[in-house]
PDB file of N, CA and C in Angstrom:
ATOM      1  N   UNK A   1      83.213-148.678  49.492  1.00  0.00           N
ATOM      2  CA  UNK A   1      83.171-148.508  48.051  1.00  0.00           C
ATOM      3  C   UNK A   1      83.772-149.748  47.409  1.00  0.00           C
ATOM      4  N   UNK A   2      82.823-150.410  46.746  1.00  0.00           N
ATOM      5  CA  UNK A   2      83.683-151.342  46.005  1.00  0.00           C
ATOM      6  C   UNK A   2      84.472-151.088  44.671  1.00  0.00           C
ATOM      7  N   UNK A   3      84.952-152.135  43.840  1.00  0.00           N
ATOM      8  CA  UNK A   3      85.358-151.889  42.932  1.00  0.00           C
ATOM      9  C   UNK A   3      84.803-151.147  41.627  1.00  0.00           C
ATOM     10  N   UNK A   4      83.386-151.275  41.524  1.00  0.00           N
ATOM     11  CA  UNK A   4      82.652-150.433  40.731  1.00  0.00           C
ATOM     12  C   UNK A   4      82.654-150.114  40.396  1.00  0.00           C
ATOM     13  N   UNK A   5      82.166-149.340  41.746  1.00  0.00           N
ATOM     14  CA  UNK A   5      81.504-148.092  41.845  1.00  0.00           C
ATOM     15  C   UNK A   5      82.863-147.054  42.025  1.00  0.00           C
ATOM     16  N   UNK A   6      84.366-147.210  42.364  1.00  0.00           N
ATOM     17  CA  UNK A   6      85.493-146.391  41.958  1.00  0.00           C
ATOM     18  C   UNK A   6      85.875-146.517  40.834  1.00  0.00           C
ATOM     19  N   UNK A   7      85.527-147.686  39.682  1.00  0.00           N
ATOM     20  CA  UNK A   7      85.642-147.553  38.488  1.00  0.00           C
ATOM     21  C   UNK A   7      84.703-146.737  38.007  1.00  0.00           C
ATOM     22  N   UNK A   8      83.328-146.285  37.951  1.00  0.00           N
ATOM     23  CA  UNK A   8      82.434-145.316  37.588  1.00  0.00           C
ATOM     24  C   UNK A   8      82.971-144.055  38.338  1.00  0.00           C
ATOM     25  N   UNK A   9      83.852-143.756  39.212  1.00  0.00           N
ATOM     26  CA  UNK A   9      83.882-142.711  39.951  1.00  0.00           C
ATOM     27  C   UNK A   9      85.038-142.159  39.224  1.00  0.00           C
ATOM     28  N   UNK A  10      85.880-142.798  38.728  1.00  0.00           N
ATOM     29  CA  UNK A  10      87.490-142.777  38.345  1.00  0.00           C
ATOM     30  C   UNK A  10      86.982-142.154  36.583  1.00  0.00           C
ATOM     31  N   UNK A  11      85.918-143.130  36.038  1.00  0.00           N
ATOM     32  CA  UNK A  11      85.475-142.563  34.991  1.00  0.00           C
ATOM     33  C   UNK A  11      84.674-141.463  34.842  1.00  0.00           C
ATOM     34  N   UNK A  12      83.560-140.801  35.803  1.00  0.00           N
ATOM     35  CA  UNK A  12      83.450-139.760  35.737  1.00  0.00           C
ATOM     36  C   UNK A  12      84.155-138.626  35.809  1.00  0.00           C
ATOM     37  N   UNK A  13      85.149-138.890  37.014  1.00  0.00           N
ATOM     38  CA  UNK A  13      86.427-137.915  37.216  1.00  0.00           C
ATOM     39  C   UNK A  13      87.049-137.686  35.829  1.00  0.00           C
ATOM     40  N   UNK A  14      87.623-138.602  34.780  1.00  0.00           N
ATOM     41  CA  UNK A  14      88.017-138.129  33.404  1.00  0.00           C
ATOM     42  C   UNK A  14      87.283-137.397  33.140  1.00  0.00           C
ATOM     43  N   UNK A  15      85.775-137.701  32.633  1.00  0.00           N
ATOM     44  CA  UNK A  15      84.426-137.343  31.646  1.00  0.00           C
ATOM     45  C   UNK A  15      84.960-135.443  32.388  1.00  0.00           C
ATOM     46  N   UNK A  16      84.857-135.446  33.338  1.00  0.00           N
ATOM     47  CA  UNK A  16      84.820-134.270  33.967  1.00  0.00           C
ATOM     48  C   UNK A  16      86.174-133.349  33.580  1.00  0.00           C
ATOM     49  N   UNK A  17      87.172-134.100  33.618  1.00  0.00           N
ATOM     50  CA  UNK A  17      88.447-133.152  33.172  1.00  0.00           C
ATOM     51  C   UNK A  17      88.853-132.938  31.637  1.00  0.00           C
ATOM     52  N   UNK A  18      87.816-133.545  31.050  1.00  0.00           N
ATOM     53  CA  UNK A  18      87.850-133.151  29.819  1.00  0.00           C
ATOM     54  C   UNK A  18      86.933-132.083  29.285  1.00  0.00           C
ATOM     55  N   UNK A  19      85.913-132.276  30.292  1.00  0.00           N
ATOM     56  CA  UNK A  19      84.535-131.344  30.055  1.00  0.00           C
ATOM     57  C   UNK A  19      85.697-129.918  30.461  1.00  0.00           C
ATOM     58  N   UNK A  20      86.077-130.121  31.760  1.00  0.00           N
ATOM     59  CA  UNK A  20      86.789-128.438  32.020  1.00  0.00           C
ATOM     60  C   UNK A  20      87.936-128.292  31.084  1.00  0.00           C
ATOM     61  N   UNK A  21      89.047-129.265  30.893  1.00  0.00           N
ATOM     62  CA  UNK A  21      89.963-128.453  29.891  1.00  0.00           C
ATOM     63  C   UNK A  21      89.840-128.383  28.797  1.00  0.00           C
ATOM     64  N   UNK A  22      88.897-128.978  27.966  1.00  0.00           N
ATOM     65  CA  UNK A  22      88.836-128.775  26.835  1.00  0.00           C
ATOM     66  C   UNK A  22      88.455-127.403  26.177  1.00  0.00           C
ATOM     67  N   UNK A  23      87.590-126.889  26.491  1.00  0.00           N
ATOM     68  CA  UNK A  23      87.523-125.613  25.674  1.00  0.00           C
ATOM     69  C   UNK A  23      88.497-124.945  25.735  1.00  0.00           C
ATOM     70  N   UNK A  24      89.532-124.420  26.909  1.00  0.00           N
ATOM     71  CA  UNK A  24      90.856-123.975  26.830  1.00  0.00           C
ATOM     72  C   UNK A  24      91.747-124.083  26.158  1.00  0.00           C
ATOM     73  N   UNK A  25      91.996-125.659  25.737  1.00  0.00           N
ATOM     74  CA  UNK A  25      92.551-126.432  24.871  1.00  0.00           C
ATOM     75  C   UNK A  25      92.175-125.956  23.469  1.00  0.00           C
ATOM     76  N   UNK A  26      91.102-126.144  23.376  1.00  0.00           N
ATOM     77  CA  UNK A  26      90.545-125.737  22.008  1.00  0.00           C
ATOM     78  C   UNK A  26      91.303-124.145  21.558  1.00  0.00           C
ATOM     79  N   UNK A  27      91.000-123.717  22.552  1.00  0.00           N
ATOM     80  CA  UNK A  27      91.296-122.154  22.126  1.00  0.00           C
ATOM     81  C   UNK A  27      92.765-121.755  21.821  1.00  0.00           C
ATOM     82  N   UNK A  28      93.439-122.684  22.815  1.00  0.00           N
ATOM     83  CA  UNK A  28      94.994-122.954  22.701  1.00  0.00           C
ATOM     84  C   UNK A  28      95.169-123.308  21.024  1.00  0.00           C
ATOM     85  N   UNK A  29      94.236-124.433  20.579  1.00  0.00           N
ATOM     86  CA  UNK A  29      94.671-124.933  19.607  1.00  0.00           C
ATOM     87  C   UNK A  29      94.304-123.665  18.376  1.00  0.00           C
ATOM     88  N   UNK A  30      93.419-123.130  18.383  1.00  0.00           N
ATOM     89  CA  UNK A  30      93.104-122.258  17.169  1.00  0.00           C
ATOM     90  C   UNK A  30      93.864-121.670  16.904  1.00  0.00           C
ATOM     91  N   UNK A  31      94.215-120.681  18.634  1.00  0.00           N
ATOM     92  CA  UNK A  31      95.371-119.505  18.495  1.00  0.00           C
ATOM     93  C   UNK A  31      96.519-119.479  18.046  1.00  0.00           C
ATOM     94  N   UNK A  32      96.938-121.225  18.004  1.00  0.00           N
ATOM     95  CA  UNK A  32      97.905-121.624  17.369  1.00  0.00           C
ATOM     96  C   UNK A  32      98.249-121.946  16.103  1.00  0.00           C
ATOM     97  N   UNK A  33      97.521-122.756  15.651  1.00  0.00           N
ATOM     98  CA  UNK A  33      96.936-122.633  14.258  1.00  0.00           C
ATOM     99  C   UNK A  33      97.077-121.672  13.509  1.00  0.00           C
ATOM    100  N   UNK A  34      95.875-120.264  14.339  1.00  0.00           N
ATOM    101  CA  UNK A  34      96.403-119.186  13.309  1.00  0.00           C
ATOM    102  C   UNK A  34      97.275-118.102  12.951  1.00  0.00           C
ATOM    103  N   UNK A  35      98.399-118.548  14.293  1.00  0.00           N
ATOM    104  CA  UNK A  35      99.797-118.028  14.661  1.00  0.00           C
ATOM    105  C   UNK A  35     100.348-118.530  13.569  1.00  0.00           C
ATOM    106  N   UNK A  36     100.169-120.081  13.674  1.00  0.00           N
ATOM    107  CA  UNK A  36     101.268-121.084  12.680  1.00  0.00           C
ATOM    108  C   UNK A  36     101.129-120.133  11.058  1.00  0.00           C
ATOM    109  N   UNK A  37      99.836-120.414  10.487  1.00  0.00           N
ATOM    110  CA  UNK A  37      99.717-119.955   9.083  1.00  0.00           C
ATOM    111  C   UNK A  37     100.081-118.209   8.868  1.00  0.00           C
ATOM    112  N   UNK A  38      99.673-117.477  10.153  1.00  0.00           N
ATOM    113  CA  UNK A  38     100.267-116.307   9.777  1.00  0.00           C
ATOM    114  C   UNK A  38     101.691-116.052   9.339  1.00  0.00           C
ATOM    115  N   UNK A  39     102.385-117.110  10.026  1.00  0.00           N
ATOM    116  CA  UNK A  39     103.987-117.109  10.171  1.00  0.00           C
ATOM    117  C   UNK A  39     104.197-117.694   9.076  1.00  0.00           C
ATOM    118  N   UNK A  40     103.325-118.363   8.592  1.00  0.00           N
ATOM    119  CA  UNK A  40     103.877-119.157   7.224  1.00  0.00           C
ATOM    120  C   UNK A  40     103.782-118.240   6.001  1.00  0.00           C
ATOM    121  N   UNK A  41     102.671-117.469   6.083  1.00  0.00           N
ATOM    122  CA  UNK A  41     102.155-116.731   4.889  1.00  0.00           C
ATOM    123  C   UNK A  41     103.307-115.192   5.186  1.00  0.00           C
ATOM    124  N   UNK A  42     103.790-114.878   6.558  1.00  0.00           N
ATOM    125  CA  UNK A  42     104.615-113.866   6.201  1.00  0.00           C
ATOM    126  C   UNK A  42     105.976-113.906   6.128  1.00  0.00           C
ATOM    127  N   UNK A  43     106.432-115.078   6.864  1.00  0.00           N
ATOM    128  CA  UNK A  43     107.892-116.052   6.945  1.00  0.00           C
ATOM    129  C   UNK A  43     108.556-114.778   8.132  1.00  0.00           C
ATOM    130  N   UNK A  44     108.005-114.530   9.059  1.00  0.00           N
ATOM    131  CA  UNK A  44     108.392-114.283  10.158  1.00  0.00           C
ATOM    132  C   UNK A  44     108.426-115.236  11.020  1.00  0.00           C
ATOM    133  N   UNK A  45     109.559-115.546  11.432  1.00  0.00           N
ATOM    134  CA  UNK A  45     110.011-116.505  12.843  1.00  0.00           C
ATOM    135  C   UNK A  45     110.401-116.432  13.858  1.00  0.00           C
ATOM    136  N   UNK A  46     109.626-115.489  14.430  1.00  0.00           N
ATOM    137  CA  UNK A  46     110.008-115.134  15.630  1.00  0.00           C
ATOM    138  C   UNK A  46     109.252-115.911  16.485  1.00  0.00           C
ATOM    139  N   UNK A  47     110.039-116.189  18.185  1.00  0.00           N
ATOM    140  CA  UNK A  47     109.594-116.982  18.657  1.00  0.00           C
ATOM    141  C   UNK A  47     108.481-116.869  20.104  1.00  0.00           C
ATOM    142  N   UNK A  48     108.975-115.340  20.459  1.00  0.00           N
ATOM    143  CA  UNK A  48     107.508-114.985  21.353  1.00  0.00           C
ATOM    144  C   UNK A  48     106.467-114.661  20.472  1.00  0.00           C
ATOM    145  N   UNK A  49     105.831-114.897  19.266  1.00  0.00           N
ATOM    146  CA  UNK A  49     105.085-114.486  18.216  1.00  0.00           C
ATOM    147  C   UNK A  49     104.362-115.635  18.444  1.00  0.00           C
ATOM    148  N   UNK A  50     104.664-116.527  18.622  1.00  0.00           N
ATOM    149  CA  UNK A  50     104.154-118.265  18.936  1.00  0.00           C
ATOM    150  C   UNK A  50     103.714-118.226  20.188  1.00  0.00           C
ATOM    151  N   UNK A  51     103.862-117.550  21.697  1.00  0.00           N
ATOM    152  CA  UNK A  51     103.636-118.164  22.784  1.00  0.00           C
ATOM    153  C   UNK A  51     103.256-116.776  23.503  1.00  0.00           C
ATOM    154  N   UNK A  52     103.296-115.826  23.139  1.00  0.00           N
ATOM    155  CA  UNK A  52     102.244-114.463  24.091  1.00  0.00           C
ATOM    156  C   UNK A  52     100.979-114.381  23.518  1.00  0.00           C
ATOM    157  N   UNK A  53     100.629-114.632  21.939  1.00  0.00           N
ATOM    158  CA  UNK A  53      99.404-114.514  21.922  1.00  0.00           C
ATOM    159  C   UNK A  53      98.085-115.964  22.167  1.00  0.00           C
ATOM    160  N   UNK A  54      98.483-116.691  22.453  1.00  0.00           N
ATOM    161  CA  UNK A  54      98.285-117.719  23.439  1.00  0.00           C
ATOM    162  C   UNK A  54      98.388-117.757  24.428  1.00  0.00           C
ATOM    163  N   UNK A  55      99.091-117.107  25.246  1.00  0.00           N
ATOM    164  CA  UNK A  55      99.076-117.094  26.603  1.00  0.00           C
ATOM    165  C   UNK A  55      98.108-116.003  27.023  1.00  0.00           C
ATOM    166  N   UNK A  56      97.966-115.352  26.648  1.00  0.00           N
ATOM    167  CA  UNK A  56      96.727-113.651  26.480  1.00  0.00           C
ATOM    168  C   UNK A  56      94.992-114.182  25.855  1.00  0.00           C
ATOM    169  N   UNK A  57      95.708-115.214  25.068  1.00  0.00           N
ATOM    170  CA  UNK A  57      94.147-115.621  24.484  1.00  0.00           C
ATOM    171  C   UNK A  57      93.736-116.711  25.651  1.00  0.00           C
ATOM    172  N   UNK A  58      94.374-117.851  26.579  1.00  0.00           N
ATOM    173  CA  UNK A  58      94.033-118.309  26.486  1.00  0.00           C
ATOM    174  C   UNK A  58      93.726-117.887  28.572  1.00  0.00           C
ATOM    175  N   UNK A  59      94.526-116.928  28.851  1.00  0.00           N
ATOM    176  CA  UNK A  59      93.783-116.459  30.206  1.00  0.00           C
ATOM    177  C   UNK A  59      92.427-115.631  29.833  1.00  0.00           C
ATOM    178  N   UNK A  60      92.469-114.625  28.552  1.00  0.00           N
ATOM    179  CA  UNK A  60      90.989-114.233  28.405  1.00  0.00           C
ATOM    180  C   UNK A  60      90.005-115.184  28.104  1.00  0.00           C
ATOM    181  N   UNK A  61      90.347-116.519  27.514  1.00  0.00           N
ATOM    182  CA  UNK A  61      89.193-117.202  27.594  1.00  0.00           C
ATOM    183  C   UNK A  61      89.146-117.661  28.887  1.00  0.00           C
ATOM    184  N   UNK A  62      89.511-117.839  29.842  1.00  0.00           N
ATOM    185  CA  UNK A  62      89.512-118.674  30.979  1.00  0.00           C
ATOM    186  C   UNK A  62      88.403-117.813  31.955  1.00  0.00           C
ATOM    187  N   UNK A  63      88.763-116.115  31.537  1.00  0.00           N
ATOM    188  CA  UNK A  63      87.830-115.115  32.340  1.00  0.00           C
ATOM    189  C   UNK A  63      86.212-115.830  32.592  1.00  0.00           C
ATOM    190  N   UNK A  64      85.243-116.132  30.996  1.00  0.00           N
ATOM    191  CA  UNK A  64      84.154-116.421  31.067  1.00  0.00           C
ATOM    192  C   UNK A  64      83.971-117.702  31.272  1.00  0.00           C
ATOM    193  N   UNK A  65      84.964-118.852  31.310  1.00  0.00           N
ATOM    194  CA  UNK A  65      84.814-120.138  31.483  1.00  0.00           C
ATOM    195  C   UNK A  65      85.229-120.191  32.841  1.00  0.00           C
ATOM    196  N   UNK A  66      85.524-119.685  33.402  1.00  0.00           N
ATOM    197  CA  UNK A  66      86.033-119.978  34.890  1.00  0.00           C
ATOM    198  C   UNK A  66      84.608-120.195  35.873  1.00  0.00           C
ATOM    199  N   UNK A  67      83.390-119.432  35.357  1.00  0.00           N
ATOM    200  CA  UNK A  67      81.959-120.228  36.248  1.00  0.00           C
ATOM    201  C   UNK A  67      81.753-121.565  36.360  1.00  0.00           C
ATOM    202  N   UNK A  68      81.918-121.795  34.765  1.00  0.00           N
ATOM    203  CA  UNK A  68      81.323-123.301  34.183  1.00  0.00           C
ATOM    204  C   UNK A  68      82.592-124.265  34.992  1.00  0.00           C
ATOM    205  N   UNK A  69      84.189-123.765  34.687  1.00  0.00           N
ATOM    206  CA  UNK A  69      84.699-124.968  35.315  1.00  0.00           C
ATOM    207  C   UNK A  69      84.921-124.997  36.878  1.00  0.00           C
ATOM    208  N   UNK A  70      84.556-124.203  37.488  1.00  0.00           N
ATOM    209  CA  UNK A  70      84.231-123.811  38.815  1.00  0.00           C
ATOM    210  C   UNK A  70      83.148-124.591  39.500  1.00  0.00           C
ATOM    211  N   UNK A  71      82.184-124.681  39.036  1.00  0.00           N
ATOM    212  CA  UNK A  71      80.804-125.478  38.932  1.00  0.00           C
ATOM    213  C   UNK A  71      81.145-127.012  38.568  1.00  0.00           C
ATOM    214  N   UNK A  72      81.636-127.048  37.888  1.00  0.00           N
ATOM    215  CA  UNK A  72      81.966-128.953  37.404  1.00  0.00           C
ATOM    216  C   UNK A  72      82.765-129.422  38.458  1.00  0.00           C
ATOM    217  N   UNK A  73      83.836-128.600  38.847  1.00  0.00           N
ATOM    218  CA  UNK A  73      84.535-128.972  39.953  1.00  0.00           C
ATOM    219  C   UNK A  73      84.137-128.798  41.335  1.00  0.00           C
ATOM    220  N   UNK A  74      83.017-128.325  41.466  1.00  0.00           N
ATOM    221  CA  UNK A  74      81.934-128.161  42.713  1.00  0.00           C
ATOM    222  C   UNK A  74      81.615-129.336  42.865  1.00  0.00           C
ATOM    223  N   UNK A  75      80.912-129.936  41.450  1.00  0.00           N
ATOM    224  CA  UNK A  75      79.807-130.872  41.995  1.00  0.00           C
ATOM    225  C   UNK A  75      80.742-132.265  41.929  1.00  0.00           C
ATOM    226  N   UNK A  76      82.078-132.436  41.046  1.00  0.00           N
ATOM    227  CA  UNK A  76      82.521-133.675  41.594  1.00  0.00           C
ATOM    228  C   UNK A  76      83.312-133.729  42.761  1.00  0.00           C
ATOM    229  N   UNK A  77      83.592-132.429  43.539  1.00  0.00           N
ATOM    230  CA  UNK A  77      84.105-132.380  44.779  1.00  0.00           C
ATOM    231  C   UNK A  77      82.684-132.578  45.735  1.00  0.00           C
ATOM    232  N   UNK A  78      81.699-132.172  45.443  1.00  0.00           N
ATOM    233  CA  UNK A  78      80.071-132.841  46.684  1.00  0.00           C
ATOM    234  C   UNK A  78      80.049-134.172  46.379  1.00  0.00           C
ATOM    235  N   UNK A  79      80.451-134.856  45.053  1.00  0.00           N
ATOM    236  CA  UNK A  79      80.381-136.161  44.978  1.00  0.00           C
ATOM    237  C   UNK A  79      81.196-136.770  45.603  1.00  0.00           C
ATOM    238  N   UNK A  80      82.414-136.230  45.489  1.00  0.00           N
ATOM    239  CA  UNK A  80      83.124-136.941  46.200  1.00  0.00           C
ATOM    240  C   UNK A  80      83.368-136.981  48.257  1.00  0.00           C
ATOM    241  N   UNK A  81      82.645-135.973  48.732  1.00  0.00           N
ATOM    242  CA  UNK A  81      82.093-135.499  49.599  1.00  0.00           C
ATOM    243  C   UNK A  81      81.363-136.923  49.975  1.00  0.00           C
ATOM    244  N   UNK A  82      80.126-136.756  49.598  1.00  0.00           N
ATOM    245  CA  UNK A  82      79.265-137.165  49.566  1.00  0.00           C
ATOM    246  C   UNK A  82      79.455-139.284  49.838  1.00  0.00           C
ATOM    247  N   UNK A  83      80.812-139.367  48.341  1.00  0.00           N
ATOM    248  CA  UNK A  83      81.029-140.699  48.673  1.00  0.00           C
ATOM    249  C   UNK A  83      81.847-141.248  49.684  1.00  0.00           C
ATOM    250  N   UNK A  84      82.288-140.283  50.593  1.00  0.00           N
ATOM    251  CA  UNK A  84      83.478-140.070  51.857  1.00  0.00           C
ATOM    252  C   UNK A  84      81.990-140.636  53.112  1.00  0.00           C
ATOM    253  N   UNK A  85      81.127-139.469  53.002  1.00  0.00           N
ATOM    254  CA  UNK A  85      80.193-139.758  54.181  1.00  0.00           C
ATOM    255  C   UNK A  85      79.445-140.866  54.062  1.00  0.00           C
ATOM    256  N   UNK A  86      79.069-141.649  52.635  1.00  0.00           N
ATOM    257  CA  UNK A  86      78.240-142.714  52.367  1.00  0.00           C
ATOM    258  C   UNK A  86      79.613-143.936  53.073  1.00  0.00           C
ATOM    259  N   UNK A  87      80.699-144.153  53.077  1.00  0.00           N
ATOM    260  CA  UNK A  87      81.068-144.843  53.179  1.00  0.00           C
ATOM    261  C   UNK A  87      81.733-144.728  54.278  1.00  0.00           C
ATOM    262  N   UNK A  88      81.358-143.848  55.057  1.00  0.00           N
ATOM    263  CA  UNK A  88      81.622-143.909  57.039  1.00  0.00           C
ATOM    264  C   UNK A  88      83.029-143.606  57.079  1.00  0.00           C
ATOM    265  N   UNK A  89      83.725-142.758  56.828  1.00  0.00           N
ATOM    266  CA  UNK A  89      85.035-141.964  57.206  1.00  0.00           C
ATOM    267  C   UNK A  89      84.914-141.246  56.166  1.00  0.00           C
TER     268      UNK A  89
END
């Protein structure tokens, strides 16, 4: 493997860990968001009020996304497979 082609490999590997955490992230971010303004609009400050319903939102989203990032991480683990046997060890 030359230099490259582990720079295209190194950059797909990102492209890829953004493809899987991001929607999680996202969801992290909403739940938070609309934690934040609830707390603002009722001036409750409590502090598991901030971090269970995020942690609940963001394993139920993980339930239906867990194919898709299961699958992304399939195919850059055959790639990387793949670039192990192309390059003889």
């Amino acid at each position: 493997m030359n230099a490259e082609q582990a720079l295209d490999f190194a950059r797909e590997a990102i492209y890829i860990l953004l493809l899987v955490s991001s929607p999680i992230m996202l969801v992290g971010l909403a739940v938070g968001l609309t934690v934040a303004v609830f707390q603002a609009l009722t001036q409750i400050q409590e502090i598991t009020l901030t971090f269970v319903p995020k942690i609940i939102v963001v394993f139920l989203a993980m339930l239906p996304l867990l194919p898709f990032m299961l699958g992304q991480m399939e195919n850059l683990m055959q790639r990387v497979a793949d670039l192990i046997i192309a390059s003889g060890g």
